[in-house]
PDB file of N, CA and C in Angstrom:
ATOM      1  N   UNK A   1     106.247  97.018  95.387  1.00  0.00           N
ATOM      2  CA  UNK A   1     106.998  97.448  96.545  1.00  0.00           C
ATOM      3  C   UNK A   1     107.343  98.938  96.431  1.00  0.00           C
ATOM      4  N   UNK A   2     107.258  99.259  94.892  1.00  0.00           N
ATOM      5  CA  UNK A   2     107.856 100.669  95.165  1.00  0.00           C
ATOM      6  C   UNK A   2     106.918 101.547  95.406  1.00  0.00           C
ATOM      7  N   UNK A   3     105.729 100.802  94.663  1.00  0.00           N
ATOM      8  CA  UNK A   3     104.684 101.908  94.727  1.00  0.00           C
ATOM      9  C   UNK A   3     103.980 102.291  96.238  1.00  0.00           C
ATOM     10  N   UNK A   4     103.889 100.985  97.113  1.00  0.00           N
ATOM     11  CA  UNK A   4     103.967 101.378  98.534  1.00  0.00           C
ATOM     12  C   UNK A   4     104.608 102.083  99.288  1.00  0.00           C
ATOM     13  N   UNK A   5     106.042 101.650  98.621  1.00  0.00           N
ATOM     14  CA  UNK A   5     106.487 103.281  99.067  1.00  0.00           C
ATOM     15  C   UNK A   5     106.731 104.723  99.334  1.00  0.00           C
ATOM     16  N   UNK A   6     105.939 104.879  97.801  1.00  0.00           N
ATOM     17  CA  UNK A   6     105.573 105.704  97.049  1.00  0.00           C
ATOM     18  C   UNK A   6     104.559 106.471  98.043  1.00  0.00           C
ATOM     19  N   UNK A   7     103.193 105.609  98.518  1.00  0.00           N
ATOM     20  CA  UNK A   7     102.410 105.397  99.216  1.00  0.00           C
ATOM     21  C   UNK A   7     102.180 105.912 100.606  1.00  0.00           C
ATOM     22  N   UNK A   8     104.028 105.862 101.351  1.00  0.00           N
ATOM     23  CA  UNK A   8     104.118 106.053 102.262  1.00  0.00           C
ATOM     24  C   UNK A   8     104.512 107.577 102.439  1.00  0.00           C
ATOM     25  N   UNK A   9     105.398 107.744 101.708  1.00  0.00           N
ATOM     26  CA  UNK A   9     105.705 109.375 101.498  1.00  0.00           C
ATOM     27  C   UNK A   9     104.851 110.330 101.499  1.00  0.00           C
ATOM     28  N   UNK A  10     103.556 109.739 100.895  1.00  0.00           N
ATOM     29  CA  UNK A  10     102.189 110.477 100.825  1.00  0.00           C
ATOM     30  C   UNK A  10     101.783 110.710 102.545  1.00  0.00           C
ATOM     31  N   UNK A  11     101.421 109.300 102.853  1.00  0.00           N
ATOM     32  CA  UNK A  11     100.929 109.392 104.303  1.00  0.00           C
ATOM     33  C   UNK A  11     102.750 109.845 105.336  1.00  0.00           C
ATOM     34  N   UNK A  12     103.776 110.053 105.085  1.00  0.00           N
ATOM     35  CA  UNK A  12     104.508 110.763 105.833  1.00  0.00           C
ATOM     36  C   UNK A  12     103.944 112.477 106.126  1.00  0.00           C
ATOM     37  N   UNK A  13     103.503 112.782 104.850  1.00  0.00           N
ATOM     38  CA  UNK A  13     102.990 114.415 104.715  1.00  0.00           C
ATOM     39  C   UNK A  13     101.595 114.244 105.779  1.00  0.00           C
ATOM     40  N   UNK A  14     100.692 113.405 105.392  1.00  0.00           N
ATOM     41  CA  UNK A  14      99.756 113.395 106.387  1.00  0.00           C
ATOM     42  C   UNK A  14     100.151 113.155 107.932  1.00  0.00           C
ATOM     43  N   UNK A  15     100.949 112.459 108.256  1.00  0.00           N
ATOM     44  CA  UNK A  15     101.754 112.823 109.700  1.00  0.00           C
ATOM     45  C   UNK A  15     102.344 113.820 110.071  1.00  0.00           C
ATOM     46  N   UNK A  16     103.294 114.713 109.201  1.00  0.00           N
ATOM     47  CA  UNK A  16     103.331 115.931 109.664  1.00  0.00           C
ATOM     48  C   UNK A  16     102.122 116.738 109.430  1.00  0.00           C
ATOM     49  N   UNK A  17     101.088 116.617 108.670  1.00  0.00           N
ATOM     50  CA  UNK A  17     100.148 117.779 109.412  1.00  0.00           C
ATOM     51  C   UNK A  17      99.518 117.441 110.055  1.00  0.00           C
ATOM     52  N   UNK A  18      98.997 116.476 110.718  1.00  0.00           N
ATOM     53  CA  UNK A  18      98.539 115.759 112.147  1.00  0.00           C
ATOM     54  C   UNK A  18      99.624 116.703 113.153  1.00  0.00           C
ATOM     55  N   UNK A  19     101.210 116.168 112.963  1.00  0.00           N
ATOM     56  CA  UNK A  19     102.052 116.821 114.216  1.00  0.00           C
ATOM     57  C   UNK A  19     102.006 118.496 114.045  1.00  0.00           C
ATOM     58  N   UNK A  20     100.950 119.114 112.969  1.00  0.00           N
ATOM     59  CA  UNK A  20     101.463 120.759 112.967  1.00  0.00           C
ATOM     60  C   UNK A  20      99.979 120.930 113.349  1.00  0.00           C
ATOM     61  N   UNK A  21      99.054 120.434 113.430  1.00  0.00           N
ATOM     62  CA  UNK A  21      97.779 120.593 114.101  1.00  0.00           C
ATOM     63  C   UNK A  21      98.072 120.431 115.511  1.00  0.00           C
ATOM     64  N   UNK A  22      98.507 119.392 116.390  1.00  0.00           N
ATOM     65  CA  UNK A  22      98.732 119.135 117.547  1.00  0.00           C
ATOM     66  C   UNK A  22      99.889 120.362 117.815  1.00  0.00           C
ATOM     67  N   UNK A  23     100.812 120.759 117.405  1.00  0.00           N
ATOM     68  CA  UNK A  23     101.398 121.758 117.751  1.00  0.00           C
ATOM     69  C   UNK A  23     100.365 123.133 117.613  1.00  0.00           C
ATOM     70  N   UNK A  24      99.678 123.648 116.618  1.00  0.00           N
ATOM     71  CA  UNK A  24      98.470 125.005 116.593  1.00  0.00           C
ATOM     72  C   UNK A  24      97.491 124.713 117.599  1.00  0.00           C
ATOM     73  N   UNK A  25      97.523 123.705 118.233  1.00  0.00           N
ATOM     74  CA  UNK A  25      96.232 123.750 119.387  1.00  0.00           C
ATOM     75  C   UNK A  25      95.225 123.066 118.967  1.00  0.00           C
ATOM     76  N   UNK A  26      94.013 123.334 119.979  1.00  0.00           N
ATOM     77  CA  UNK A  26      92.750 122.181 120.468  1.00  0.00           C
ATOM     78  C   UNK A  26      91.932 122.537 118.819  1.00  0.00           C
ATOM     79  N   UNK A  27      91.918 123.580 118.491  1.00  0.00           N
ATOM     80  CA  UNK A  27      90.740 124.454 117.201  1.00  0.00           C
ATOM     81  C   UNK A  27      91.868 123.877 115.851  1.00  0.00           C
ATOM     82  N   UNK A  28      93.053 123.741 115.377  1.00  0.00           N
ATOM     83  CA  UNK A  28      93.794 122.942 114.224  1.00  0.00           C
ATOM     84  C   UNK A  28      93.506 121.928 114.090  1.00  0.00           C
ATOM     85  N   UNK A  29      93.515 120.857 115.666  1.00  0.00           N
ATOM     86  CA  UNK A  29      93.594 119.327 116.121  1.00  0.00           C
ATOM     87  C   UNK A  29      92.232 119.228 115.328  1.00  0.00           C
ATOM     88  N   UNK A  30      91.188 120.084 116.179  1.00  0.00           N
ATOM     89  CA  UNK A  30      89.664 119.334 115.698  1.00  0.00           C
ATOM     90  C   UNK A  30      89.120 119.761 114.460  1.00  0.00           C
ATOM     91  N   UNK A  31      89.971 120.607 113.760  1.00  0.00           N
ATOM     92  CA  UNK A  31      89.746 120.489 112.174  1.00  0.00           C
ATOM     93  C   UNK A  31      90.339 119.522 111.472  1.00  0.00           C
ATOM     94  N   UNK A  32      91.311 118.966 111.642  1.00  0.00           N
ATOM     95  CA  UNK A  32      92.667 118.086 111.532  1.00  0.00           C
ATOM     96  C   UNK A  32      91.400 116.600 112.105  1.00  0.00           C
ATOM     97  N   UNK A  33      91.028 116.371 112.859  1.00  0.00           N
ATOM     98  CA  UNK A  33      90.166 115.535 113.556  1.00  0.00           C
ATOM     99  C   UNK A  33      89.292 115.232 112.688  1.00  0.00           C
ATOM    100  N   UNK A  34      88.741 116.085 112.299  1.00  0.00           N
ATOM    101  CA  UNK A  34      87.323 116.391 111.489  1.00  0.00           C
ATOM    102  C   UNK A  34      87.147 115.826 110.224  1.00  0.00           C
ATOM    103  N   UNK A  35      89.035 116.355 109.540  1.00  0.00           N
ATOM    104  CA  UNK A  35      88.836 115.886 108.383  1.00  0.00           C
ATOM    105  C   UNK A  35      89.099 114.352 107.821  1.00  0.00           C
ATOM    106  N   UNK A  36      90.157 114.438 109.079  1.00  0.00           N
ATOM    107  CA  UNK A  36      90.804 112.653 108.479  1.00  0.00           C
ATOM    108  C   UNK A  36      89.730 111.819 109.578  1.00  0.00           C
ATOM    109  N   UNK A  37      88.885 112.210 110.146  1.00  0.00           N
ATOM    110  CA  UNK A  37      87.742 111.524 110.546  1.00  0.00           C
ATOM    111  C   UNK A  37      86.644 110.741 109.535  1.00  0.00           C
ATOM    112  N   UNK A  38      86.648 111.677 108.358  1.00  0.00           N
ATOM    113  CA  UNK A  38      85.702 111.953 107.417  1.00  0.00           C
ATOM    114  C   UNK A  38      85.878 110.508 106.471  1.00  0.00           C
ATOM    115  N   UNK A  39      85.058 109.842 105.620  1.00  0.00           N
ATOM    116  CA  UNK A  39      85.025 108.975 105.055  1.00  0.00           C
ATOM    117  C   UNK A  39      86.206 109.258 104.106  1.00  0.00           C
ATOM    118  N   UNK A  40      85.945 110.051 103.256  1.00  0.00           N
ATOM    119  CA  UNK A  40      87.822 110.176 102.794  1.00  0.00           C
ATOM    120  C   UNK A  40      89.210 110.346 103.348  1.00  0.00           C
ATOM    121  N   UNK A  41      89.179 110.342 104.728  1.00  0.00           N
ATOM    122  CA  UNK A  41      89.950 110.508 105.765  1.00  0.00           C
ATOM    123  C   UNK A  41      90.435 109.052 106.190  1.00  0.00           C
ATOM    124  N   UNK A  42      89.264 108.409 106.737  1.00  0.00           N
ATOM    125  CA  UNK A  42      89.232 107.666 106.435  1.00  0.00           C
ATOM    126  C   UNK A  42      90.088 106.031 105.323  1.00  0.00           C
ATOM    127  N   UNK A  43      89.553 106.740 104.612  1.00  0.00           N
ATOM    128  CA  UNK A  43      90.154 105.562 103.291  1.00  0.00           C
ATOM    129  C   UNK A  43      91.629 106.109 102.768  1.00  0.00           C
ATOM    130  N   UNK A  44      91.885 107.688 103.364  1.00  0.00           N
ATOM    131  CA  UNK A  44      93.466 107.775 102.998  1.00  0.00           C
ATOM    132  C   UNK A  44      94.291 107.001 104.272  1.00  0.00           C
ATOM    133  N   UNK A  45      93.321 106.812 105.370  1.00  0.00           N
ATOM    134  CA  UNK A  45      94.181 106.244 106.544  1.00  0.00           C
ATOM    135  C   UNK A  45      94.367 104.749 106.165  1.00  0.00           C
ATOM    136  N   UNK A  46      93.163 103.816 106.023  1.00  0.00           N
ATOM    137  CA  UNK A  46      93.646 102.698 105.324  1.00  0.00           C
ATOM    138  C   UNK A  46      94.455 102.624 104.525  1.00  0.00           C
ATOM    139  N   UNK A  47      94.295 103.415 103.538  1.00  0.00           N
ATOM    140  CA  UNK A  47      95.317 103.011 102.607  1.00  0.00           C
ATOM    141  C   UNK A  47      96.768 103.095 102.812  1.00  0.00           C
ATOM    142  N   UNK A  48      97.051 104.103 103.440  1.00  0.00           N
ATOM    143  CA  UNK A  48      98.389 104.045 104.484  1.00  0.00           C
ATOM    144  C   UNK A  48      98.755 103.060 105.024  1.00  0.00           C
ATOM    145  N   UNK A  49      97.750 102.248 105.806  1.00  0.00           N
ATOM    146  CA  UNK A  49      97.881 101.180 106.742  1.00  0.00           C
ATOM    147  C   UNK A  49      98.009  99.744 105.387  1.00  0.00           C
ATOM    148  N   UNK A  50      97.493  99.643 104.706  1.00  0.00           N
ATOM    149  CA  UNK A  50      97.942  98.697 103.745  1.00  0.00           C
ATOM    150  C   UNK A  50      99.033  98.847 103.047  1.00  0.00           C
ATOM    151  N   UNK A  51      99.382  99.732 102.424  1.00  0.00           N
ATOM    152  CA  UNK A  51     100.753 100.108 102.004  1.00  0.00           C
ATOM    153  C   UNK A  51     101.853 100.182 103.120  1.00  0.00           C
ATOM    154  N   UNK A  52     101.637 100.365 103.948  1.00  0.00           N
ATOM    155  CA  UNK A  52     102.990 100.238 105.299  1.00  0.00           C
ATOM    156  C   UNK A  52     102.701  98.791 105.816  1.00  0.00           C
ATOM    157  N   UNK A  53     101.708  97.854 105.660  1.00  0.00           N
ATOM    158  CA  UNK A  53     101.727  96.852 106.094  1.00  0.00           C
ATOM    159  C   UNK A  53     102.476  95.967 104.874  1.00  0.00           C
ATOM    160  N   UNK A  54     102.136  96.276 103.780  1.00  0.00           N
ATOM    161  CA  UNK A  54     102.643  95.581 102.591  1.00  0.00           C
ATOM    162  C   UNK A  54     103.843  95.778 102.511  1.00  0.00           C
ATOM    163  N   UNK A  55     104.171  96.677 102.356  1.00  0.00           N
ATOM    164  CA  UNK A  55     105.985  97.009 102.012  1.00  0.00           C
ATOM    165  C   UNK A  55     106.428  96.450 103.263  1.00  0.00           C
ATOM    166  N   UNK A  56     106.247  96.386 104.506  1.00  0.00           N
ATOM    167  CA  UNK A  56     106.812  95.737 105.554  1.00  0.00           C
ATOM    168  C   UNK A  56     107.174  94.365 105.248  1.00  0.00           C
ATOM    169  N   UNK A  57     105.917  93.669 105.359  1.00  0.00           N
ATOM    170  CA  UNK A  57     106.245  92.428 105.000  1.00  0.00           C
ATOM    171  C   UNK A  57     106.717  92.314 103.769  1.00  0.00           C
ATOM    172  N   UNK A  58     106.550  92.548 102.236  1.00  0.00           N
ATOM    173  CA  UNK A  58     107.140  92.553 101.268  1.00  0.00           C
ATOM    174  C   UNK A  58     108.793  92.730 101.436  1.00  0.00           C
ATOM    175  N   UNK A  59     109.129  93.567 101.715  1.00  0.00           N
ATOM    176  CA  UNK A  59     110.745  94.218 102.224  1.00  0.00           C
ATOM    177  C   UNK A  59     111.142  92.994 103.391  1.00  0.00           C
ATOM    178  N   UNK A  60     110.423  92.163 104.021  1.00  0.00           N
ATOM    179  CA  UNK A  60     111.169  90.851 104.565  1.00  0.00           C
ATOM    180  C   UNK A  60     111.140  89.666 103.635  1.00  0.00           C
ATOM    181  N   UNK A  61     110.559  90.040 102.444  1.00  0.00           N
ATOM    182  CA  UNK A  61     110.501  88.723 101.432  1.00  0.00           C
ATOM    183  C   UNK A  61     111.690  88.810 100.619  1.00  0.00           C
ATOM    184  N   UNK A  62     112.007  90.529 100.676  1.00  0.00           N
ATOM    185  CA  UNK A  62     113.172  91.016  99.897  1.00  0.00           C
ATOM    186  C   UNK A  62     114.316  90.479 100.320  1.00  0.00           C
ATOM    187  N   UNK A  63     114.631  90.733 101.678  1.00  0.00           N
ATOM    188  CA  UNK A  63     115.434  90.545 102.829  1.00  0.00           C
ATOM    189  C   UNK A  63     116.100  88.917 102.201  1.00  0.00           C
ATOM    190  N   UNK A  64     114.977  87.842 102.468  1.00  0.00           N
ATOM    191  CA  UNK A  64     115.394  86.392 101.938  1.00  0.00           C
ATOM    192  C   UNK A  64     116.066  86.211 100.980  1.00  0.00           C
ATOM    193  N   UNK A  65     115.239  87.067  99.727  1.00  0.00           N
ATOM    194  CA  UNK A  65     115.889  87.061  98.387  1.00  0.00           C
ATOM    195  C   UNK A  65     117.278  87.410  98.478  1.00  0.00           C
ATOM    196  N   UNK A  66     117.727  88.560  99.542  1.00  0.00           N
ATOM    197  CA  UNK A  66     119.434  89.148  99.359  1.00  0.00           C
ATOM    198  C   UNK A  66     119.747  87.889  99.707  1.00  0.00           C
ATOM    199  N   UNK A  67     119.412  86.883 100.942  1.00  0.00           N
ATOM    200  CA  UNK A  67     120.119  86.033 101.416  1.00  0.00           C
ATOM    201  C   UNK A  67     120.234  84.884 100.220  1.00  0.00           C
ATOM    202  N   UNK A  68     119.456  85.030  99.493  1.00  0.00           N
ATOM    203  CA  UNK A  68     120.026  83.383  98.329  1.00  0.00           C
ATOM    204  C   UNK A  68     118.864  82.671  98.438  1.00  0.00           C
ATOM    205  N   UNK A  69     117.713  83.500  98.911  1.00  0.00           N
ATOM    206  CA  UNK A  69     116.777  82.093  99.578  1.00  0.00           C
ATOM    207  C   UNK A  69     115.092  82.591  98.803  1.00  0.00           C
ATOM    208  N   UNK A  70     114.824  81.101  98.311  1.00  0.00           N
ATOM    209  CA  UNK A  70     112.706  81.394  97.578  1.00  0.00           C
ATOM    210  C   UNK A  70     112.954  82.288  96.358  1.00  0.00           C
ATOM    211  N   UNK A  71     114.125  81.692  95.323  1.00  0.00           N
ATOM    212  CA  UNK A  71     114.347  81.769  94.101  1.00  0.00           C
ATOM    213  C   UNK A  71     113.712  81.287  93.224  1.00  0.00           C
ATOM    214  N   UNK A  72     113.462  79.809  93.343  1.00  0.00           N
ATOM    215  CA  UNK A  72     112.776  79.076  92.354  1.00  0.00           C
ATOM    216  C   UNK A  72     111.167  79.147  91.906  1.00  0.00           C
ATOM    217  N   UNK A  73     110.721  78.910  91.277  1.00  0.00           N
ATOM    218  CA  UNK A  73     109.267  79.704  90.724  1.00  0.00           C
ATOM    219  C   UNK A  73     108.418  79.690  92.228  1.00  0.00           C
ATOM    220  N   UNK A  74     108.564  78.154  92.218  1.00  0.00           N
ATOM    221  CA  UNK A  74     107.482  77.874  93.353  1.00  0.00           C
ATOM    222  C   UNK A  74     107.224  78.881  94.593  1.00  0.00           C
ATOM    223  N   UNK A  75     108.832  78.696  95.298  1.00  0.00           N
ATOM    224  CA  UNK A  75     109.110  79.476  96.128  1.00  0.00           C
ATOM    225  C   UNK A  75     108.274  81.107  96.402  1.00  0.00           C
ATOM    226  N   UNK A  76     108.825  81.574  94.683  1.00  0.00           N
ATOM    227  CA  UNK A  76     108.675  82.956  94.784  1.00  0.00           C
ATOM    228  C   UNK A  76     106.763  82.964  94.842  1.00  0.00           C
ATOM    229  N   UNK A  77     106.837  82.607  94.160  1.00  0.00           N
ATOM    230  CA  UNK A  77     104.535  82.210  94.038  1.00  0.00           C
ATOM    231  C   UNK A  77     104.437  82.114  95.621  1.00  0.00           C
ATOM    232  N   UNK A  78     104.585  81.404  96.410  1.00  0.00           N
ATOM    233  CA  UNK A  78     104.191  81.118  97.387  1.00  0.00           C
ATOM    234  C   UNK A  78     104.540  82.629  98.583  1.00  0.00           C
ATOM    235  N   UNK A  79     105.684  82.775  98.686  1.00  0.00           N
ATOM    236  CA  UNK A  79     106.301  84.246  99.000  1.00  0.00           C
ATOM    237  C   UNK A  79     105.182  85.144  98.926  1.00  0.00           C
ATOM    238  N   UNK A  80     105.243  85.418  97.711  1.00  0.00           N
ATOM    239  CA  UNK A  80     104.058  86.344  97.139  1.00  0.00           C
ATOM    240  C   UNK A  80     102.641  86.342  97.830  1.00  0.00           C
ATOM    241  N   UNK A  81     102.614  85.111  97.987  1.00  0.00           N
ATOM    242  CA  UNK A  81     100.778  85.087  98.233  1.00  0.00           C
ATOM    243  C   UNK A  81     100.723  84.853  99.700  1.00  0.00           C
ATOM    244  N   UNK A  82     101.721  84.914 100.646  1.00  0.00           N
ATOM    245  CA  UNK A  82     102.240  84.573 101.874  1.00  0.00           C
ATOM    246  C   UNK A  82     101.953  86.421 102.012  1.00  0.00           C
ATOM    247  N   UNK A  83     102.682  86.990 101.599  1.00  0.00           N
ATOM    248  CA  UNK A  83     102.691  88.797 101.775  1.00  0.00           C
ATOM    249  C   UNK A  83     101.660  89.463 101.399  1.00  0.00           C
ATOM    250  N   UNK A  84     100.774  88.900 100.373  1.00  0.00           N
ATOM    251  CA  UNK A  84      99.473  89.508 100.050  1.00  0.00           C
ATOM    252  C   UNK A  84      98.453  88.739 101.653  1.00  0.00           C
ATOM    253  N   UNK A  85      98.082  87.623 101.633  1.00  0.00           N
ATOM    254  CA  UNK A  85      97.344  87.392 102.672  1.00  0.00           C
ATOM    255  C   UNK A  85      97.730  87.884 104.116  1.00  0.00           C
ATOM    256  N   UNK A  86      99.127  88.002 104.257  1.00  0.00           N
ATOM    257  CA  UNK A  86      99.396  88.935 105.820  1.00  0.00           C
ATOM    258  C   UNK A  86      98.865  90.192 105.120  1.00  0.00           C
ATOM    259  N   UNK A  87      99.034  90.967 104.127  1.00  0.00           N
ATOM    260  CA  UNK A  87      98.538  92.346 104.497  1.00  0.00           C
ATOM    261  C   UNK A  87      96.930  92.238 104.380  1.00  0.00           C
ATOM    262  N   UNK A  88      96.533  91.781 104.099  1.00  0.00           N
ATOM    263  CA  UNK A  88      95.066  91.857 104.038  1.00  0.00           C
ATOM    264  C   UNK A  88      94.638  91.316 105.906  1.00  0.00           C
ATOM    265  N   UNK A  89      94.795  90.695 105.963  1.00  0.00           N
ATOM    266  CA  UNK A  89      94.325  90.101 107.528  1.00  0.00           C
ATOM    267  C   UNK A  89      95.409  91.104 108.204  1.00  0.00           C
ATOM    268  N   UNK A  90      96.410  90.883 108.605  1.00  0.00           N
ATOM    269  CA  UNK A  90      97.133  92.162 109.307  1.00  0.00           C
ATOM    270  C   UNK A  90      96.336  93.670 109.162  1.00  0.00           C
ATOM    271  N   UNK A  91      96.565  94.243 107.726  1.00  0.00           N
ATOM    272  CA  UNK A  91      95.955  95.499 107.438  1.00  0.00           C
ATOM    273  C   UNK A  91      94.441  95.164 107.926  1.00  0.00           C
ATOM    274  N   UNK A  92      93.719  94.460 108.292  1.00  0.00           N
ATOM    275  CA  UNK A  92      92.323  94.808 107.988  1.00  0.00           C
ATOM    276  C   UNK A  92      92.184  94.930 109.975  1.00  0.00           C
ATOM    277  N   UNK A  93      92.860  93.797 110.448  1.00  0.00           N
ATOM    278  CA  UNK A  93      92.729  94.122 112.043  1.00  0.00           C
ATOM    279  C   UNK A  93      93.160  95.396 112.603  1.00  0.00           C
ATOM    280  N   UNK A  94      94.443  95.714 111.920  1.00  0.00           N
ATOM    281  CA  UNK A  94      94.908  97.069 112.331  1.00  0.00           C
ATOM    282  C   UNK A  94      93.509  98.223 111.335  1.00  0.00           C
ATOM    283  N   UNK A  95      93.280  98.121 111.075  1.00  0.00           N
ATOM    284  CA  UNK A  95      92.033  98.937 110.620  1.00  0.00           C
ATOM    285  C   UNK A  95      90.797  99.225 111.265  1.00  0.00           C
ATOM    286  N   UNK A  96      90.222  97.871 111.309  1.00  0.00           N
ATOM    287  CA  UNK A  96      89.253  97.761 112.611  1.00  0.00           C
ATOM    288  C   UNK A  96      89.437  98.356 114.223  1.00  0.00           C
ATOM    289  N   UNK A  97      90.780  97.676 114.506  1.00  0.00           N
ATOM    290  CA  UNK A  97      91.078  98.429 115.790  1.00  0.00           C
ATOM    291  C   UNK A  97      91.400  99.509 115.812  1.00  0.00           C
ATOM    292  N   UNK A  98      91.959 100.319 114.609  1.00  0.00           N
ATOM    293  CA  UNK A  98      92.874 101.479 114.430  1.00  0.00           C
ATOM    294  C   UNK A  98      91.234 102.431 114.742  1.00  0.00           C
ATOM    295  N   UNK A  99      90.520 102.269 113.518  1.00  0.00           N
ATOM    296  CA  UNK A  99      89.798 103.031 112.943  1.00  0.00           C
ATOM    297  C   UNK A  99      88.405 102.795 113.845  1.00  0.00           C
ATOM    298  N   UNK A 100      87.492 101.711 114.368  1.00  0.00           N
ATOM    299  CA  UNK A 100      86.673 101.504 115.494  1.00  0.00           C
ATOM    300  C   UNK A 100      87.040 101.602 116.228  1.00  0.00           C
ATOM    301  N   UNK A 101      87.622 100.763 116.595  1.00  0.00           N
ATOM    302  CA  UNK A 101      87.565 100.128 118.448  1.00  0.00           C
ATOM    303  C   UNK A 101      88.242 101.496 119.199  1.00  0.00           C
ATOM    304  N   UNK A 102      88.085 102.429 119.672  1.00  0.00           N
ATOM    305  CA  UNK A 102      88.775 102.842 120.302  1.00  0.00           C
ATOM    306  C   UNK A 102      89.743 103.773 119.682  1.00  0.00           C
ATOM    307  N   UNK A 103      89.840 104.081 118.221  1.00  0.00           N
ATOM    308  CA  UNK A 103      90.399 104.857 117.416  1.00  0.00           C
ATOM    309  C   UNK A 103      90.441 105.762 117.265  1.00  0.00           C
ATOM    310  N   UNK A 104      90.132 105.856 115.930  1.00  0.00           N
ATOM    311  CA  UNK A 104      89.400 107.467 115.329  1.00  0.00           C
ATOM    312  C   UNK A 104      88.227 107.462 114.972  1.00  0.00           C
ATOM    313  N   UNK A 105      87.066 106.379 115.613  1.00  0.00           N
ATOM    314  CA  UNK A 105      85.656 106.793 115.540  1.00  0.00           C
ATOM    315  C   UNK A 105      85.018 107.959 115.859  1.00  0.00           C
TER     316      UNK A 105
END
């Protein structure tokens, strides 16, 4: 959980220079375009999108835990593998659509 967070701070910096390209104009944007277009662009955007999908849901598993609740082994095992399979199917649709359909192809 922390390290997603960790994760996110990274891709916060990549949002502000997305918003300081869109502020320098059409010639920043389409270098800015160009690069996080790019296959390493790319895979830093996924990885953003899995780490903000993970800590999301992870941080509502947390949420239970403050409440008193999916303590016992079982519980927590199941929790766990409940937050790994949403981010993988969550993260991977938001990827596809993010990144194909209509994205940043």
């Amino acid at each position: 959980h922390r390290i997603t967070g960790m994760a996110l701070v990274v891709g916060a910096f990549v949002l502000v220079a997305w918003l300081v390209a869109v502020m320098r104009g059409p010639e920043a944007y389409a270098d800015f375009a160009a690069c996080i277009g790019s296959l390493p662009g790319r895979i830093v955007l996924a990885g953003f999108v899995f780490s903000l999908v993970y800590h999301f849901f992870n941080g509502i598993r947390h949420l239970f835990w403050d409440a008193g609740r999916g303590f016992t082994l079982p519980e927590a095992y199941r929790s766990g593998w409940t937050v790994m399979v949403l981010t993988v199917v969550v993260g991977a649709l938001i990827c596809y659509f993010g990144l194909t359909v209509g994205g940043a192809a």
